[in-house]
C-alpha atoms as a PDB file:
ATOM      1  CA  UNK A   1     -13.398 -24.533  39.784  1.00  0.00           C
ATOM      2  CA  UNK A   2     -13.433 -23.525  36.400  1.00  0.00           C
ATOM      3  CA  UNK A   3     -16.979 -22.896  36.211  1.00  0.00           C
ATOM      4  CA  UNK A   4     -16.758 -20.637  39.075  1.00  0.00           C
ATOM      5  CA  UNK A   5     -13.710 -18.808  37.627  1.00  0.00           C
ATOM      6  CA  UNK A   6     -16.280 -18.111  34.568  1.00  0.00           C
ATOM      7  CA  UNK A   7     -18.757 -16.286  37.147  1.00  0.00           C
ATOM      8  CA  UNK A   8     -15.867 -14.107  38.006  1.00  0.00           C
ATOM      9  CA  UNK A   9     -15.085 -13.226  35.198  1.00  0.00           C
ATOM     10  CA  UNK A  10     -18.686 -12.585  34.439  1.00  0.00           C
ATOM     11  CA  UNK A  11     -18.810 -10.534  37.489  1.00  0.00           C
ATOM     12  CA  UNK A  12     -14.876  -8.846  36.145  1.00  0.00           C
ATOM     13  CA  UNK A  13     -17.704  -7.752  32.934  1.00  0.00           C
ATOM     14  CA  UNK A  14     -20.364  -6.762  35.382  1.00  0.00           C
ATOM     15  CA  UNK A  15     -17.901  -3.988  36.847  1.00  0.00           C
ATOM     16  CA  UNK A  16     -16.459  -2.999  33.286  1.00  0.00           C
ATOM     17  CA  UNK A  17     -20.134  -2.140  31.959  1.00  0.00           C
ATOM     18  CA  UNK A  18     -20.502  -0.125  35.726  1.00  0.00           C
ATOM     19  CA  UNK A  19     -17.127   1.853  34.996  1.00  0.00           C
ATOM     20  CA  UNK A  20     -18.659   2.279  31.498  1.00  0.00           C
ATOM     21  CA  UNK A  21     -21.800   3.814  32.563  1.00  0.00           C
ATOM     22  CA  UNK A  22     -20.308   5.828  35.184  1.00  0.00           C
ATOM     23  CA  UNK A  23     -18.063   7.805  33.048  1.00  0.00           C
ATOM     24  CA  UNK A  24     -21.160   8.511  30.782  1.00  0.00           C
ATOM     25  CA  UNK A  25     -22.839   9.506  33.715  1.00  0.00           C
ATOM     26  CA  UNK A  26     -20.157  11.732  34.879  1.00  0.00           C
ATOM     27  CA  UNK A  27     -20.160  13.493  31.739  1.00  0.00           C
ATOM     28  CA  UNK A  28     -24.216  14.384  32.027  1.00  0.00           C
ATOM     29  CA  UNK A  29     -23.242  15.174  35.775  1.00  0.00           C
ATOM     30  CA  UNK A  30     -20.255  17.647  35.197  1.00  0.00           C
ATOM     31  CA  UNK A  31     -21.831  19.164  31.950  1.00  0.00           C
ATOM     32  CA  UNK A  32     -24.583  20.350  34.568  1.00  0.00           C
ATOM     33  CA  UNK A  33     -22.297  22.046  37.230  1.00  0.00           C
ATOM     34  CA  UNK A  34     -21.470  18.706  39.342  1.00  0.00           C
ATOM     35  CA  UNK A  35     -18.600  18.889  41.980  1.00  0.00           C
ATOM     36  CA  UNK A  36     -16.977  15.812  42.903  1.00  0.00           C
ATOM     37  CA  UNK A  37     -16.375  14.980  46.775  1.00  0.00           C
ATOM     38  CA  UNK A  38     -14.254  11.852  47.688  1.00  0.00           C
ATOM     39  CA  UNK A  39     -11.448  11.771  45.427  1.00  0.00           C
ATOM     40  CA  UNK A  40      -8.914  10.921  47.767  1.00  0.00           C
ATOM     41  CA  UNK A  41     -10.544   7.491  49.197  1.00  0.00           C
ATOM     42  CA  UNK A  42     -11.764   6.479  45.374  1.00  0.00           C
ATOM     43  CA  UNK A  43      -8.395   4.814  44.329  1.00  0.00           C
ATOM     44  CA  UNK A  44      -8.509   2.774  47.287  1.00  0.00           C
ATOM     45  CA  UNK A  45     -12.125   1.409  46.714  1.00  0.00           C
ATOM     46  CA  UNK A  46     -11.008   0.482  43.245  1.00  0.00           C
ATOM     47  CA  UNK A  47      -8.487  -1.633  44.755  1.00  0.00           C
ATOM     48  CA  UNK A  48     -10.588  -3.254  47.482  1.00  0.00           C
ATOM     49  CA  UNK A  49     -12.818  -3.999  44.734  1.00  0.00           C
ATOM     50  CA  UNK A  50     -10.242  -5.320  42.252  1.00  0.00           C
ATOM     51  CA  UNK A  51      -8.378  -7.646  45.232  1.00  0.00           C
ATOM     52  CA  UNK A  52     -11.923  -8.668  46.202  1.00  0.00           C
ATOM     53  CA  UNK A  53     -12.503 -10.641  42.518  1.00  0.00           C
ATOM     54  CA  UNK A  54      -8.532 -11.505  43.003  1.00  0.00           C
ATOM     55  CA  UNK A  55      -8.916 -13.368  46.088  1.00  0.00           C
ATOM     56  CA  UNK A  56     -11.836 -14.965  45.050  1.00  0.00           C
ATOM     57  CA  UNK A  57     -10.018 -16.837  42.425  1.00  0.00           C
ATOM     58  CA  UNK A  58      -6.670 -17.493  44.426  1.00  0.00           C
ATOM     59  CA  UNK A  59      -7.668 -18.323  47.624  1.00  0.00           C
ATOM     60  CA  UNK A  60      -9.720 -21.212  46.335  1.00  0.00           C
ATOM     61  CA  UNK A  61      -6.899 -22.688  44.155  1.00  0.00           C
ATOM     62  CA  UNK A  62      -3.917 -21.821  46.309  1.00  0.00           C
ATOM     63  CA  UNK A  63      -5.759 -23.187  50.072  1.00  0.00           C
ATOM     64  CA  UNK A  64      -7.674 -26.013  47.947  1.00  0.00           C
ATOM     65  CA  UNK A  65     -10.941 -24.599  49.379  1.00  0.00           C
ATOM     66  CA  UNK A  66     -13.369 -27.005  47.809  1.00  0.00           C
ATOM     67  CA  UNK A  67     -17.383 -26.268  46.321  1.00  0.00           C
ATOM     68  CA  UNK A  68     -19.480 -27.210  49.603  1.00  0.00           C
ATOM     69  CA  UNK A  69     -23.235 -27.006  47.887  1.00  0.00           C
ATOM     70  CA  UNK A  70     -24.747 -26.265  50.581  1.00  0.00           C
ATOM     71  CA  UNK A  71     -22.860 -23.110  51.200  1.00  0.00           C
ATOM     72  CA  UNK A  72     -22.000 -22.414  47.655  1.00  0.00           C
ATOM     73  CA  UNK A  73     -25.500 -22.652  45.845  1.00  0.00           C
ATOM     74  CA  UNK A  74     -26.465 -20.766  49.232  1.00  0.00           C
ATOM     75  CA  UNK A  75     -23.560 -18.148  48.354  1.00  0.00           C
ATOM     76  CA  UNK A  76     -24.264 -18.391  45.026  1.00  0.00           C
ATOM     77  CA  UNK A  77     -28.350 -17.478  45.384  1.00  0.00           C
ATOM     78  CA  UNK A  78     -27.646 -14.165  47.461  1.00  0.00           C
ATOM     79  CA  UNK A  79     -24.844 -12.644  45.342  1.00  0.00           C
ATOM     80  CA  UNK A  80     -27.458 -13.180  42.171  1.00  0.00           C
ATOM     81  CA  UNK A  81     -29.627 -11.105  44.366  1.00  0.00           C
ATOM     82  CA  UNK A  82     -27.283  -8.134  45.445  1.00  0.00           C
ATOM     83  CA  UNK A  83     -26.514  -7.973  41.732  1.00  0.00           C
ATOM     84  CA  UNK A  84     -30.331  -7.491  41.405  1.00  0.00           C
ATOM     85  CA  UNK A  85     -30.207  -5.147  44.430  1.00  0.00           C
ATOM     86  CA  UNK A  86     -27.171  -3.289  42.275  1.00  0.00           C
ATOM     87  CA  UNK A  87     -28.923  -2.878  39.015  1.00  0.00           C
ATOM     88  CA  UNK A  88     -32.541  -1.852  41.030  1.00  0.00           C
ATOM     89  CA  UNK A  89     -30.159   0.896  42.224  1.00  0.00           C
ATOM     90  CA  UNK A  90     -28.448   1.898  38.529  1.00  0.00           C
ATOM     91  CA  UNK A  91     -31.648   2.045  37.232  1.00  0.00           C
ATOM     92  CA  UNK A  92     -33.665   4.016  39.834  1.00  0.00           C
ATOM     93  CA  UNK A  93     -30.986   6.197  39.354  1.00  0.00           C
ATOM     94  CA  UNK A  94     -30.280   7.070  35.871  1.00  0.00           C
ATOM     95  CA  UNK A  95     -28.142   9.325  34.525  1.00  0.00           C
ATOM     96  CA  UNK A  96     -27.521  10.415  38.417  1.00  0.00           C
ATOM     97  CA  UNK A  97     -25.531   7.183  39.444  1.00  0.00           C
ATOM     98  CA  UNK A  98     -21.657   6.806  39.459  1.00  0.00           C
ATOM     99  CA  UNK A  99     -18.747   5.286  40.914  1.00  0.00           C
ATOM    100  CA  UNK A 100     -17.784   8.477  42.307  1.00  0.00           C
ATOM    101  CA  UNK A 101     -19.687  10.825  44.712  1.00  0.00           C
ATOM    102  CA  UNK A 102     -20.882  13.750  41.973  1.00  0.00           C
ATOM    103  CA  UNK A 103     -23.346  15.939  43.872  1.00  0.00           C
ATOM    104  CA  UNK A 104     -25.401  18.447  40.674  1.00  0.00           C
ATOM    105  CA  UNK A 105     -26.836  21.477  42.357  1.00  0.00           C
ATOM    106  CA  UNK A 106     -30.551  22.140  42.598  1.00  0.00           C
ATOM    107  CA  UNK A 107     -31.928  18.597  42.207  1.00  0.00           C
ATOM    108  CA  UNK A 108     -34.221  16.573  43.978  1.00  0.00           C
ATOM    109  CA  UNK A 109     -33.558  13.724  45.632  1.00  0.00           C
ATOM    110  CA  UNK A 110     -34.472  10.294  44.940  1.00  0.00           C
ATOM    111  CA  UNK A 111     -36.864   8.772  47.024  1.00  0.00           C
ATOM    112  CA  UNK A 112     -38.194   5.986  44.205  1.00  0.00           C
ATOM    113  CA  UNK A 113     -37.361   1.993  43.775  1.00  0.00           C
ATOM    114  CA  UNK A 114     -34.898   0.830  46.415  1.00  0.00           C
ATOM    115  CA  UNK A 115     -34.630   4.206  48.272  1.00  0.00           C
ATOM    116  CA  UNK A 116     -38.289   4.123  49.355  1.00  0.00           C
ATOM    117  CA  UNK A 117     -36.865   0.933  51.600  1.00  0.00           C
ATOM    118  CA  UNK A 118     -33.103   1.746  52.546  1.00  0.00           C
ATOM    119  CA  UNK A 119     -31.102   4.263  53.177  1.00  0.00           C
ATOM    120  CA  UNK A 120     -27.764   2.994  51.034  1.00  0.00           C
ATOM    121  CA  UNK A 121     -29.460  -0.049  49.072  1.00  0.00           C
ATOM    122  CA  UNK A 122     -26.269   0.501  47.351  1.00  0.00           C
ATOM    123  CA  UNK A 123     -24.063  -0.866  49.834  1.00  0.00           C
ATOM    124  CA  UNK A 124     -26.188  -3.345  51.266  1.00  0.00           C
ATOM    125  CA  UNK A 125     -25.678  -5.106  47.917  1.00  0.00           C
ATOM    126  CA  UNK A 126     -21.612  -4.489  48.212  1.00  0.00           C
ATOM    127  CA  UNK A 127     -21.640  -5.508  51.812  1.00  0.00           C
ATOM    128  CA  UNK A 128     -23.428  -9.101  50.777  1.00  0.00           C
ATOM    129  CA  UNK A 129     -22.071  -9.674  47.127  1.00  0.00           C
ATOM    130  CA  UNK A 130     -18.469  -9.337  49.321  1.00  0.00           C
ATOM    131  CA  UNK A 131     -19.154 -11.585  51.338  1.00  0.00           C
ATOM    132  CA  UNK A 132     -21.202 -13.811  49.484  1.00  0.00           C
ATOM    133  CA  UNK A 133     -19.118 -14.425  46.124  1.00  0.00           C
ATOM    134  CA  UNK A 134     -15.999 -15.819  47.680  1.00  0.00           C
ATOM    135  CA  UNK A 135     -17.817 -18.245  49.478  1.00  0.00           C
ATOM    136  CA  UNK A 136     -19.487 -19.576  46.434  1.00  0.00           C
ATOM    137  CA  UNK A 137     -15.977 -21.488  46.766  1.00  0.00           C
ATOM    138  CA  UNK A 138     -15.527 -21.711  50.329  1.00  0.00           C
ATOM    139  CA  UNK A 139     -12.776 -18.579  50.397  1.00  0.00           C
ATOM    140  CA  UNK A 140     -13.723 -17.808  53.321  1.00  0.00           C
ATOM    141  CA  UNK A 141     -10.778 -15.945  54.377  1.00  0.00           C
ATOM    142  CA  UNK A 142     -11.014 -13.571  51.303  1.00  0.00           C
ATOM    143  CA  UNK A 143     -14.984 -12.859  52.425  1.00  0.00           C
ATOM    144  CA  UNK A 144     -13.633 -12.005  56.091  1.00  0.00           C
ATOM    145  CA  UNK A 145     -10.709  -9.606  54.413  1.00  0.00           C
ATOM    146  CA  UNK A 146     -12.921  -8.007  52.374  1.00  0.00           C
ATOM    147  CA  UNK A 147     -15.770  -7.403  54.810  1.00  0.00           C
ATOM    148  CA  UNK A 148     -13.633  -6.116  57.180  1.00  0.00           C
ATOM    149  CA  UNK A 149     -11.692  -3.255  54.889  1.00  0.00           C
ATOM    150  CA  UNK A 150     -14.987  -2.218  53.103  1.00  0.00           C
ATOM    151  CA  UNK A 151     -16.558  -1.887  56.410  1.00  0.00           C
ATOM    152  CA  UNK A 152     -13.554   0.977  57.080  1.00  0.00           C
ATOM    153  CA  UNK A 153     -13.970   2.177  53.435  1.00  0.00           C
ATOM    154  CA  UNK A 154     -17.678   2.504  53.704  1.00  0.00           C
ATOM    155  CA  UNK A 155     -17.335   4.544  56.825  1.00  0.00           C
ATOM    156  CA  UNK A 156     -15.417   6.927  54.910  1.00  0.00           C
ATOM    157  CA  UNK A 157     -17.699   6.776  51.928  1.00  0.00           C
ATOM    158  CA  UNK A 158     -20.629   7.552  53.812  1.00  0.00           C
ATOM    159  CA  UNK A 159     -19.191  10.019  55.701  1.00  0.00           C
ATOM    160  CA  UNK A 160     -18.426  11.859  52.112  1.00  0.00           C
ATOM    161  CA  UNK A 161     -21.799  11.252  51.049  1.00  0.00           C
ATOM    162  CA  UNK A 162     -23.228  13.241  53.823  1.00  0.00           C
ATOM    163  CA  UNK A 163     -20.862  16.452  53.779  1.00  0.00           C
ATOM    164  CA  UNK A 164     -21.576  16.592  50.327  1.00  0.00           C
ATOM    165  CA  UNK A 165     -25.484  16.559  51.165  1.00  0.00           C
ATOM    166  CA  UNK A 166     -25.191  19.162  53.739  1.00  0.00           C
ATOM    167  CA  UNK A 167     -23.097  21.573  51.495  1.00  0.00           C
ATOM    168  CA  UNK A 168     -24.884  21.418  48.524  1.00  0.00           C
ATOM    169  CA  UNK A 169     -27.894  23.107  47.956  1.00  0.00           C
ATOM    170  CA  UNK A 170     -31.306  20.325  48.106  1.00  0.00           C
ATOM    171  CA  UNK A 171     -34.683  22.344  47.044  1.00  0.00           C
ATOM    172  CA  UNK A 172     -36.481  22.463  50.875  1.00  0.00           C
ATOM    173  CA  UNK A 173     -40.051  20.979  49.305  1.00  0.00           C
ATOM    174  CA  UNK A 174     -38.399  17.475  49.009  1.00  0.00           C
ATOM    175  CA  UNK A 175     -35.443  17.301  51.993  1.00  0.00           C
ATOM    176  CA  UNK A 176     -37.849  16.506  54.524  1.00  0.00           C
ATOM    177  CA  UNK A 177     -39.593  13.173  52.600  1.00  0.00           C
ATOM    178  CA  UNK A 178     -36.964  11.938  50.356  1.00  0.00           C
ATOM    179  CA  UNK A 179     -34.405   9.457  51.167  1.00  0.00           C
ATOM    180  CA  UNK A 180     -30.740   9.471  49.950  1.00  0.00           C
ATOM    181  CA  UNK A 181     -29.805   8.144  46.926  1.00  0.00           C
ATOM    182  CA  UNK A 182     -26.790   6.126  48.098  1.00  0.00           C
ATOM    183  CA  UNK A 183     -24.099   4.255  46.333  1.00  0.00           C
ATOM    184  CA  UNK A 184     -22.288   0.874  45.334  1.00  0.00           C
ATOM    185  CA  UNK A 185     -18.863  -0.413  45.989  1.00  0.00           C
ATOM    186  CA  UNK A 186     -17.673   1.058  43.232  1.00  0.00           C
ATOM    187  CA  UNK A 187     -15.044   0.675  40.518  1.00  0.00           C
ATOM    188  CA  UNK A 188     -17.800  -2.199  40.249  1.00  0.00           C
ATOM    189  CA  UNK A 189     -17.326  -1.137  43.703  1.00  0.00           C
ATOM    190  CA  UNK A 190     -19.726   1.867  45.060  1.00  0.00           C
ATOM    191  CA  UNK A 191     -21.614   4.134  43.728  1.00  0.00           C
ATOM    192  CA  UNK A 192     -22.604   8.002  44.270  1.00  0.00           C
ATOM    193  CA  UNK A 193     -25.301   9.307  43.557  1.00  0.00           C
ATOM    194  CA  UNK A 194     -25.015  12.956  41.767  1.00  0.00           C
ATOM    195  CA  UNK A 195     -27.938  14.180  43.004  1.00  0.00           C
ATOM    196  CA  UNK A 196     -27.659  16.131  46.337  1.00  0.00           C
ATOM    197  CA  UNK A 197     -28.709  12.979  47.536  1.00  0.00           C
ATOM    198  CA  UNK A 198     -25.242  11.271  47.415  1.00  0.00           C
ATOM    199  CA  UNK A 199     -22.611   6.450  46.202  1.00  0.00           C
ATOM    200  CA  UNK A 200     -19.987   0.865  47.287  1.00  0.00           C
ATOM    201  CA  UNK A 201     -20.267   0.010  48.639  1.00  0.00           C
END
């Protein structure tokens, strides 16, 4: 247990460095005419988010959910890999990835790294890293909670993401090849893209 209360709180460090980066970003994003879409749903993904990493470390103390290996090396293997998925995504992004859904007029979109393969690569690596990190310790009922409310949240988010596309101006010799930039889960938990190619996840 207490080894797998240190990966959450290396995971707790993961999302601090995210919000850190994001508000950087937002700064290069507003200081070039960004508007912000979403605002209203963004609390609540910072509190799915939060209660996600809270769960994980209650629910396996307080039910006495024990380490299965099978499932929790398993567990263990793919939420390494969203993480990957995550950073792939931050990365590919640059300065034009955020936590919040920050659409700058006039740019391209991103069709390089992950977005050459999905449409939100963003938020397949929230949809598995929810699931996947509670049951590193068998808190199963905390992966079901989670998937379930960030499956509402993400219909909301994505639905954002592509109002702001359609409203904001996208130069017409790259909207017909490029894919969406997409987001993840934000507060550590999703994240928009400010490029009028939209954020999770």
């Amino acid at each position: 247990m207490s080894l797998y209360l240190l990966l959450l709180g290396l995971v707790a460090a993961e999302r601090i460095a995210e919000l850190a980066v994001a508000r950087r970003n937002a700064r290069w994003s507003l200081a070039r005419g960004a508007r912000e879409y979403g605002r209203g749903h963004y609390p609540a993904m910072v509190a799915l988010h939060t209660a996600l990493l809270v769960g994980c470390a209650v629910e396996p103390w307080a039910a006495g959910r024990p380490f299965v290996p099978m499932l929790g090396w398993s567990a263990l293997a793919l939420a390494a890999l969203a993480q990957g998925l995550r950073w792939w995504c931050i990365t590919t992004l640059g300065p034009r990835w955020n936590t919040r859904v920050l659409v700058v007029p006039g740019l391209p979109l991103v069709a390089g790294g992950p977005y050459r393969l999905l449409r939100h690569p963003n938020y397949v690596a929230v949809v598995v890293e929810g699931a996947a990190l509670p049951l590193v310790h068998s808190a199963w009922l905390t992966a079901a909670a989670f998937t379930a409310l960030n499956a509402a949240l993400l219909t909301v988010r994505i639905r954002c993401e592509d109002t702001a596309l359609t409203t904001a101006p996208t130069p017409t010799t790259h909207a017909a090849t490029a894919k969406p930039t997409g987001t993840t889960a934000g507060a550590g938990a999703g994240a928009a893209a400010t490029s009028p190619a939209g954020p999770s996840a």
